[in-house]
Each structure stands twice: as structure tokens, then as C-alpha cells.
C-alpha atoms as a PDB file:
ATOM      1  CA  UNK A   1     -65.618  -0.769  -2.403  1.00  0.00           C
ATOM      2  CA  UNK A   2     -64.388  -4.153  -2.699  1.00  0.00           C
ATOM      3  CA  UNK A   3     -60.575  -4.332  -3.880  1.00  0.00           C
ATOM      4  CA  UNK A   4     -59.345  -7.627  -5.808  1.00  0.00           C
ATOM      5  CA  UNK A   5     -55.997  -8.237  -6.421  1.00  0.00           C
ATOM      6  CA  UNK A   6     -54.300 -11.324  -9.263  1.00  0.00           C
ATOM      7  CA  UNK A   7     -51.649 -13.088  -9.518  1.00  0.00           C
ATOM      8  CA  UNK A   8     -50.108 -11.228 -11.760  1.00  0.00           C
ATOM      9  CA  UNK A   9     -50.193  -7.827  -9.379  1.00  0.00           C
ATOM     10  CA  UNK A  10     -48.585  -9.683  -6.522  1.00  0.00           C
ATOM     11  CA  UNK A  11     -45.751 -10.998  -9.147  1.00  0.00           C
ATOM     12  CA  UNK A  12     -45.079  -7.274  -9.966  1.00  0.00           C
ATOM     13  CA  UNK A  13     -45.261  -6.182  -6.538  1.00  0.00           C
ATOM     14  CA  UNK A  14     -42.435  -8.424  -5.269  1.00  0.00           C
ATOM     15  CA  UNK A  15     -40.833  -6.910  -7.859  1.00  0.00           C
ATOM     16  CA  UNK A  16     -41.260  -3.292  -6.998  1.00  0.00           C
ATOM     17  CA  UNK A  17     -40.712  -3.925  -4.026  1.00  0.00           C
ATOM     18  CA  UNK A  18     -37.228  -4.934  -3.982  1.00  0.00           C
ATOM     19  CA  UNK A  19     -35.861  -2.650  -7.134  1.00  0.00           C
ATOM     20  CA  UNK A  20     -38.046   0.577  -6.819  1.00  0.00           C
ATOM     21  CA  UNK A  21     -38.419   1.806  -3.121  1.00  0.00           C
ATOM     22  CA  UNK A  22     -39.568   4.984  -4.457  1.00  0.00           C
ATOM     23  CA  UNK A  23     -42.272   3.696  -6.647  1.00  0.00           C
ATOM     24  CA  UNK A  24     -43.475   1.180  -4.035  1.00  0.00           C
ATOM     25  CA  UNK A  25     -43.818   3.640  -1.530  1.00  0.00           C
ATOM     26  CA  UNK A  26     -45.655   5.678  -3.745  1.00  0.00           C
ATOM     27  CA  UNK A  27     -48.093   2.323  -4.548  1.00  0.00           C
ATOM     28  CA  UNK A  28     -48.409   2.405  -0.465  1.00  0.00           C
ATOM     29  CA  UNK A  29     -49.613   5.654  -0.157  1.00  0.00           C
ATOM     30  CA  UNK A  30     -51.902   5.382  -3.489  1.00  0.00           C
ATOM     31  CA  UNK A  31     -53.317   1.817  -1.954  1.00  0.00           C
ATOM     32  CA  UNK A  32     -53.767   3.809   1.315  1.00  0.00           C
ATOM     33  CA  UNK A  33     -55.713   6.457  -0.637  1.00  0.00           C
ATOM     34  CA  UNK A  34     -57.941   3.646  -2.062  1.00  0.00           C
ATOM     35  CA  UNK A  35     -59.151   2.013   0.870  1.00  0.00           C
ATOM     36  CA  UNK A  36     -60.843   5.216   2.087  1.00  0.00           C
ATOM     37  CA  UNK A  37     -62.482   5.625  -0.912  1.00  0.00           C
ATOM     38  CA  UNK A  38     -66.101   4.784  -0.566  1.00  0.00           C
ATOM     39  CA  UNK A  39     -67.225   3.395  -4.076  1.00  0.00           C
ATOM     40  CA  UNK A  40     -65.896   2.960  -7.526  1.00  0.00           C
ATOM     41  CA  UNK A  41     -67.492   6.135  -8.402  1.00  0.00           C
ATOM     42  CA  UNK A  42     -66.287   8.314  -5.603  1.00  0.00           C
ATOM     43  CA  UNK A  43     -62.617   7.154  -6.917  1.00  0.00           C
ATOM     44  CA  UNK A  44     -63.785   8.022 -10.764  1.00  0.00           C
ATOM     45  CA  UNK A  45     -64.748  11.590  -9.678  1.00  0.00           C
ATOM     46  CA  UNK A  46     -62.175  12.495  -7.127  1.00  0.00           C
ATOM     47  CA  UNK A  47     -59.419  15.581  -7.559  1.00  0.00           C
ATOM     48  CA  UNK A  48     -57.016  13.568  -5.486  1.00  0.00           C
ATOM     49  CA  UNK A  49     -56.505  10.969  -7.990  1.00  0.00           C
ATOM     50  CA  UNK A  50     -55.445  13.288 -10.568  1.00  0.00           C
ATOM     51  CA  UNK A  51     -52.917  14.044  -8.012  1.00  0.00           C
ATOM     52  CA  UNK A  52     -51.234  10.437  -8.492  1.00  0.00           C
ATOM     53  CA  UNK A  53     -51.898  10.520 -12.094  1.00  0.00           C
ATOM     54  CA  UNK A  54     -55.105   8.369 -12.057  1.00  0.00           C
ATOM     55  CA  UNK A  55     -56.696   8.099 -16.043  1.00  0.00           C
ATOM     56  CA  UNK A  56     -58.368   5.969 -18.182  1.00  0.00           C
ATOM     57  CA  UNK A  57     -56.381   3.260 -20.632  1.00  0.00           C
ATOM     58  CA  UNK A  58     -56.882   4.489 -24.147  1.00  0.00           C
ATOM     59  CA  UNK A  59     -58.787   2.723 -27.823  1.00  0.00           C
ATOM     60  CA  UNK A  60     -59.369  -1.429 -26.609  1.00  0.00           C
ATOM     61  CA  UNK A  61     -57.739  -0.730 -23.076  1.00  0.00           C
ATOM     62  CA  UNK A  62     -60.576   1.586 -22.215  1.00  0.00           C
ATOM     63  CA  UNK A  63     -61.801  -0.501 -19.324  1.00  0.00           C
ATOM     64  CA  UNK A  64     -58.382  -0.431 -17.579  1.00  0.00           C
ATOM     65  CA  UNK A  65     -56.921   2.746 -15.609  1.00  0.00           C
ATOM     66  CA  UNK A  66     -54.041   3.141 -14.053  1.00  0.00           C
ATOM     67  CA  UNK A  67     -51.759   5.704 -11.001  1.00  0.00           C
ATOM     68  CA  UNK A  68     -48.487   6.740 -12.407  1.00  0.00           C
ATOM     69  CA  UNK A  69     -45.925   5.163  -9.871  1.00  0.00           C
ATOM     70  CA  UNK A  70     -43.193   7.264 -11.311  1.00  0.00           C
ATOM     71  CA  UNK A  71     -42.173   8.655 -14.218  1.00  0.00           C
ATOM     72  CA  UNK A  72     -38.487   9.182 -15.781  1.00  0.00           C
ATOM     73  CA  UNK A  73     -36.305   8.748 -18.883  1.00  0.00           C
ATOM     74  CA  UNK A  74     -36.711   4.938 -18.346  1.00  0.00           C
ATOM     75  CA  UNK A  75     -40.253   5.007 -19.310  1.00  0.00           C
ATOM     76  CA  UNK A  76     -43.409   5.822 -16.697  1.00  0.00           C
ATOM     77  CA  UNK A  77     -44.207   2.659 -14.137  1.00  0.00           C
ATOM     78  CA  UNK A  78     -48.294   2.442 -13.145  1.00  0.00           C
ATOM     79  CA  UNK A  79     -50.229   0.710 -11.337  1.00  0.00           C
ATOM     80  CA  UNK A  80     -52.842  -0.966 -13.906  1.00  0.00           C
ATOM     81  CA  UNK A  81     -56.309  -1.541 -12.076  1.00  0.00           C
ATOM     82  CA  UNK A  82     -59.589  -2.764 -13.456  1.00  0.00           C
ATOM     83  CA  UNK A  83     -63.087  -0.979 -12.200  1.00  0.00           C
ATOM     84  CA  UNK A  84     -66.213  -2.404 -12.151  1.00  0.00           C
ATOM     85  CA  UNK A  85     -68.245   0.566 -11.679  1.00  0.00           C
ATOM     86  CA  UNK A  86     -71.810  -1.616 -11.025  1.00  0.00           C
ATOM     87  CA  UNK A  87     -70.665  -3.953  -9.148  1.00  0.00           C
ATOM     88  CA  UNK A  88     -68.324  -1.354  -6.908  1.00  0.00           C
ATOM     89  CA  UNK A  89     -64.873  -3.320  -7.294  1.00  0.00           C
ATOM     90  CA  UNK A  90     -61.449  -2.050  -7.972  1.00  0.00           C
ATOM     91  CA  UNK A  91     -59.415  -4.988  -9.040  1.00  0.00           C
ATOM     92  CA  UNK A  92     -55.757  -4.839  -9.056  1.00  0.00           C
ATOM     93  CA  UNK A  93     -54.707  -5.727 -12.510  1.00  0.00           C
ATOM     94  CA  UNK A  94     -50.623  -5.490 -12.522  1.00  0.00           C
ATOM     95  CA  UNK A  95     -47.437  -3.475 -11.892  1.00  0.00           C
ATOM     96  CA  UNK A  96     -46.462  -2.065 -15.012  1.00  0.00           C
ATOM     97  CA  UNK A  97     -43.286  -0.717 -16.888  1.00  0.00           C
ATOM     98  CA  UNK A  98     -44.657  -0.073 -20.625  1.00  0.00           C
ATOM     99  CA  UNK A  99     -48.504  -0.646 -19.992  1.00  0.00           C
ATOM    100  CA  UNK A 100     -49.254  -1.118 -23.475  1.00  0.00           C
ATOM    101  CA  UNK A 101     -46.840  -3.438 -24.347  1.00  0.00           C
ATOM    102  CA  UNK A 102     -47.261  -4.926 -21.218  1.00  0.00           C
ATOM    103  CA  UNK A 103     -50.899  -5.457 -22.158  1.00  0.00           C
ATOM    104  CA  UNK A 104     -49.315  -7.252 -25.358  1.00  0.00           C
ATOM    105  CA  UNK A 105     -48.093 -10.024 -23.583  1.00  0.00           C
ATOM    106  CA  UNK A 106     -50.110 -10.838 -20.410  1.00  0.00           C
ATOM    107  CA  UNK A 107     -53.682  -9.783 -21.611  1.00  0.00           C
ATOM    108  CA  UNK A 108     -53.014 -10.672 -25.808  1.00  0.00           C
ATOM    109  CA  UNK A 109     -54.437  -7.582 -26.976  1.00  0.00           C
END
């Protein structure tokens, strides 16, 4: 499986990174979990995923999923990625804090 990360991933890592040692460490070990993954597919179907929250984006966000980083009373913090299922490649969309409103302003939907 090819893995693809944007701009706008390593923006909200840096962030993560220095405020939320938890989360990011959490990222690491979800990241880590990735990379063994064989294909898009395996990663679709897998029981360990459910473990870090892994799910499908909802209505006009359906091609998006994310891995809850953490999740608290100030909202839940995910890790948005993109799949392209025929192709086999995970992209890594963005770091978020409110995914749908976060979708708002960085994708326009």
C-alpha cells in the first residue's frame, strides 16, 4: 500500500506534536499499524482498526475515514485519511479537532 501524505497533514502534525503528546503518540503507533498493512483492503477489513476507532466519514464525507486520536470533553481529535481502494493508496488527509467543521473550511464542503 502506498501512503501519501499533504500539506495540510504535516501542518497539523507539527501541531500535535508539540500540544498533544498523548494523541501524537497514539498517531505513531496507528502510522506504525499502517505500514504493515498490506493493501487498502486488508486495512478496510481488519479488527485492529476498530481498535483505534477506524470508520467511515458520514453523507458527502463518505470517501474520507478517519482513527480517533483521542477523545474527551474538548471534542474527539482524528486522524482524517483518504483511501483509494483501486489504486491501493492511503493518503493522509489532515489532523483534525472537529472533522466536520474542519472539512468546512479546508475542503469547502
Amino acid at each position: 500500500m502506498k501512503i501519501i501524505t499533504t500539506d495540510d497533514y504535516k501542518k497539523s502534525l507539527k501541531k500535535l506534536s508539540k500540544k498533544y503528546h498523548v494523541e501524537y503518540e497514539r498517531l505513531t503507533n496507528i502510522l506504525s499499524y499502517i505500514k504493515r498493512v498490506k493493501n487498502c483492503h486488508d486495512l478496510n477489513n481488519n479488527p485492529i482498526a476498530n481498535t483505534y476507532g477506524f470508520e467511515r466519514l458520514k453523507h458527502e464525507l463518505n470517501e474520507y475515514h478517519s482513527f480517533k486520536l483521542s477523545k474527551g470533553r474538548g471534542g474527539v481529535i482524528r486522524l482524517i485519511v483518504a483511501i483509494d481502494f483501486d489504486n491501493n493508496i492511503l493518503t493522509l488527509v489532515f489532523i483534525s479537532h472537529n472533522h466536520y467543521e474542519d472539512f468546512k473550511r479546508k475542503v469547502g464542503v
